[in-house]
Protein backbone atom coordinates (compact mmCIF):
# COMPACT_ATOMS: atom_id res chain seq x y z
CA UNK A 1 -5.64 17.86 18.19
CA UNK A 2 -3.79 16.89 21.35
CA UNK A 3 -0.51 14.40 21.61
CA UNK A 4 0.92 13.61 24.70
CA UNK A 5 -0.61 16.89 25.89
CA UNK A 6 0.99 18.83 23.15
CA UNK A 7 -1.78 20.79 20.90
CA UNK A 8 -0.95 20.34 17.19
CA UNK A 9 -2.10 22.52 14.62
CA UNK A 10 -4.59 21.68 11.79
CA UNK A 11 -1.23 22.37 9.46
CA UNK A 12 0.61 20.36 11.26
CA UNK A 13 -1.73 17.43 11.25
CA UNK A 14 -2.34 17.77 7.86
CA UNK A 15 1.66 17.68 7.43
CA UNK A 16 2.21 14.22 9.84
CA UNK A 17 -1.07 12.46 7.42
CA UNK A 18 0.52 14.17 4.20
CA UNK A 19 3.68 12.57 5.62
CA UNK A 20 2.14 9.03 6.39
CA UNK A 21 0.63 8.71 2.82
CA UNK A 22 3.68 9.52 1.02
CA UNK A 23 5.39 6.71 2.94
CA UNK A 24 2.45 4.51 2.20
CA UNK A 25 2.62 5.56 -1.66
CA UNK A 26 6.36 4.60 -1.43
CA UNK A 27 5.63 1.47 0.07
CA UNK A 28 3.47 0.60 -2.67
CA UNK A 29 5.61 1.73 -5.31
CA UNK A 30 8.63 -0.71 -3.94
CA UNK A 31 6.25 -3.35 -3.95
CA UNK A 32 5.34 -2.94 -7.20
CA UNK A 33 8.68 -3.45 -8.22
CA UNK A 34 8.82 -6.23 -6.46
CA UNK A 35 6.37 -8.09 -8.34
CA UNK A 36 8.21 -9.19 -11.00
CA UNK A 37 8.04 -12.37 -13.04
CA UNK A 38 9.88 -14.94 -12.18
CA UNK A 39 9.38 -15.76 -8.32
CA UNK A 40 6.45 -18.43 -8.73
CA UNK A 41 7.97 -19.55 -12.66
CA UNK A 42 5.94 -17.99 -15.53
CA UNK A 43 2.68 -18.72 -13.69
CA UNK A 44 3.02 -16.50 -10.70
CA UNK A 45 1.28 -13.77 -9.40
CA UNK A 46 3.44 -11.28 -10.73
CA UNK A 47 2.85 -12.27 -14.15
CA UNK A 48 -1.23 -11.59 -14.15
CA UNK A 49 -0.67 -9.23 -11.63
CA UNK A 50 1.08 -7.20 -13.89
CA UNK A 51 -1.33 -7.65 -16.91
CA UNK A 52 -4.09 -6.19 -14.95
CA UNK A 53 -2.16 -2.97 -14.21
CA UNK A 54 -0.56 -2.46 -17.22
CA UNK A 55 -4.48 -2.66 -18.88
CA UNK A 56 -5.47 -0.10 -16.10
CA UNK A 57 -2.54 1.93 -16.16
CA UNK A 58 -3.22 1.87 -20.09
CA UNK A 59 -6.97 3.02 -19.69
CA UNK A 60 -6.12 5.43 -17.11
CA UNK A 61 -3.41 7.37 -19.54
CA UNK A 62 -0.82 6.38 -16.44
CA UNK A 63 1.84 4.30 -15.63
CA UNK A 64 0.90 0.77 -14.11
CA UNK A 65 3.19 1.70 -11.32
CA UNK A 66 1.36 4.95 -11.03
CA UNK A 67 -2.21 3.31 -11.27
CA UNK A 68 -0.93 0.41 -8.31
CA UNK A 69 -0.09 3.20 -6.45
CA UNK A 70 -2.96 5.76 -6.67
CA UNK A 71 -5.50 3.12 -5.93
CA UNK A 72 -3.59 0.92 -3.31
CA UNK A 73 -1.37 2.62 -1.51
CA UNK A 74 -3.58 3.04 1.27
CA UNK A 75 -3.11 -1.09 2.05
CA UNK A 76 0.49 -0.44 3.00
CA UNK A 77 -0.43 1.59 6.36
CA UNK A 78 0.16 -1.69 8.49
CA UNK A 79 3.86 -1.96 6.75
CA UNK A 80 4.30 1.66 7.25
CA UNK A 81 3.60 1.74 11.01
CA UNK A 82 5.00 -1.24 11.75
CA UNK A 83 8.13 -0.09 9.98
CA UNK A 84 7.89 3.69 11.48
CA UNK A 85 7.29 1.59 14.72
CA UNK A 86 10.86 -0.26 14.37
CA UNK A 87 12.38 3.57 13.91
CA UNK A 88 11.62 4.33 17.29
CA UNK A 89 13.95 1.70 19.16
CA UNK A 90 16.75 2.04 16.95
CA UNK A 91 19.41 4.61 18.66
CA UNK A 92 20.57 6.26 15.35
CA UNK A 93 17.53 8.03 14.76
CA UNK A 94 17.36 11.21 16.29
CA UNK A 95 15.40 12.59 19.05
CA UNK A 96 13.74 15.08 17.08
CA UNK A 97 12.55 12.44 14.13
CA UNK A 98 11.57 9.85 16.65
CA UNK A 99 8.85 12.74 18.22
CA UNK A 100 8.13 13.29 14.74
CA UNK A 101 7.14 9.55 14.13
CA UNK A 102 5.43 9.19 17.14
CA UNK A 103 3.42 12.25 16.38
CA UNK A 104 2.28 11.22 12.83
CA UNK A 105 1.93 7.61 14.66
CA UNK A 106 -1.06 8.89 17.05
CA UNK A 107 -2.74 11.20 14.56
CA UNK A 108 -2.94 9.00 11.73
CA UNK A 109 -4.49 5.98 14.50
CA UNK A 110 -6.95 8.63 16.11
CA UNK A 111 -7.89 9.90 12.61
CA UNK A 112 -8.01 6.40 11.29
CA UNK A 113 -10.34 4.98 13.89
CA UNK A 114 -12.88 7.66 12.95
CA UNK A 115 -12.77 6.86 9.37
CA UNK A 116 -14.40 4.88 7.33
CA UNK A 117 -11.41 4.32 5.29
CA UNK A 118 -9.86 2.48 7.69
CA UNK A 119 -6.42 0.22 5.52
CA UNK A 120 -6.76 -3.49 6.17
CA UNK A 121 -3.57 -5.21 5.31
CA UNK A 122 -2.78 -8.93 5.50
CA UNK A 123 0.38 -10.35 6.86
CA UNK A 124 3.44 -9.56 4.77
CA UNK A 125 5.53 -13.12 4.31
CA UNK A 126 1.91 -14.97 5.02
CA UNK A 127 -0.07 -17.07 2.18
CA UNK A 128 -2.92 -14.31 1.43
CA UNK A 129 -0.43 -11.83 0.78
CA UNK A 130 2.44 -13.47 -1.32
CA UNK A 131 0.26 -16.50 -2.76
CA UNK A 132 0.45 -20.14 -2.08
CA UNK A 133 2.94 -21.25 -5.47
CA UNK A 134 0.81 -24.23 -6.32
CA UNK A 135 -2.73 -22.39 -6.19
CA UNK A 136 -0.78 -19.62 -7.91
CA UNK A 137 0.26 -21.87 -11.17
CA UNK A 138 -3.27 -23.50 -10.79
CA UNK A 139 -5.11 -20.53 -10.77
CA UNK A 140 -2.85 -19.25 -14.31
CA UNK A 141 -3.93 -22.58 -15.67
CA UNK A 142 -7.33 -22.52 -15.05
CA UNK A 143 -7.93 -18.80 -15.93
CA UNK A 144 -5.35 -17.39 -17.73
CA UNK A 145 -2.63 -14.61 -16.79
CA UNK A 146 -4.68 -11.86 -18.51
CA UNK A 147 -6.58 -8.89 -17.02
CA UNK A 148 -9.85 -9.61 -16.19
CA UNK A 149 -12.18 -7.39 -17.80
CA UNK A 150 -14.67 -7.18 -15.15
CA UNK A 151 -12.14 -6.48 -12.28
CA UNK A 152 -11.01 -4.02 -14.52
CA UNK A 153 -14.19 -2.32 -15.27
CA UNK A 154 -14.87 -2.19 -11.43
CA UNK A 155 -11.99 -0.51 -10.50
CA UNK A 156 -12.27 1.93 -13.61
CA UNK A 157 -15.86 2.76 -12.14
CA UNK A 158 -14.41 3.40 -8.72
CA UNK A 159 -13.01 6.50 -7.06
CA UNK A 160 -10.36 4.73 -6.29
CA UNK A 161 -8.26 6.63 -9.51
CA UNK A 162 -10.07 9.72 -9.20
């Protein structure tokens, strides 16, 4: 592959995507921990939310945490670039890292364009992402703050935790 007329070996490649999923993984991981009970009262996301991973993450043999993140993670690319993005105008980062960013940047867009598996990620701060707190507590009354079985089974009879 070619950057900024730089050819970049298949190692290295794999090392800038290897790179750009851990960060995503981490990503996903903090805002795991983020979902805690509390922010919408004891009808909020976080509360159901946390019921359905906790019944994966018990089916699975894992941590919830570690089932969030194994089958998720790959939402958080549009946080991660945007975030990677923001490194590369701040003046304490150094030359060297910046080139590194902008490497893993432009391989993980090429690469992403020509996958299938392209992330889609709704706006962080916006209403699909953190939950309108009315519909939240309305949606806990009306169904419950349990796991879902069928959700459940779905995502036990995908790949994604494979």
């Amino acid at each position: 592959m070619i950057v900024d007329g730089e050819r970049i070996s298949i190692s290295e490649v794999k090392r800038l995507i290897k790179a750009f999923d851990d960060e995503c993984k981490n990503v996903a991981g903090l805002f795991f921990d983020q979902c805690r009970k509390g922010k919408f009262g004891d009808a909020g996301r976080s509360e159901k939310f946390r019921a359905f991973w906790m019944e994966v993450g018990l089916r699975c043999g894992v941590d919830p945490q570690e089932a969030f993140v194994a089958s998720q993670y790959d939402k958080f690319a549009e946080d991660v670039r945007s975030g990677w993005a923001a490194l590369l105008a701040r003046p304490d980062v150094s030359e060297h890292h910046k080139q590194t960013i902008h490497k893993a940047l432009i391989v993980q867009q090429t690469l992403g364009m020509e996958s299938q598996h392209t992330p889609i990620q709704v706006a962080k701060d916006s209403q699909q992402f953190a939950g309108d707190p009315f519909e939240v507590k309305e949606i806990a009354k009306t169904y419950g703050t349990h796991a879902e079985e069928s959700l459940i089974k779905r995502l036990m009879n995908s790949t994604a935790l494979h």
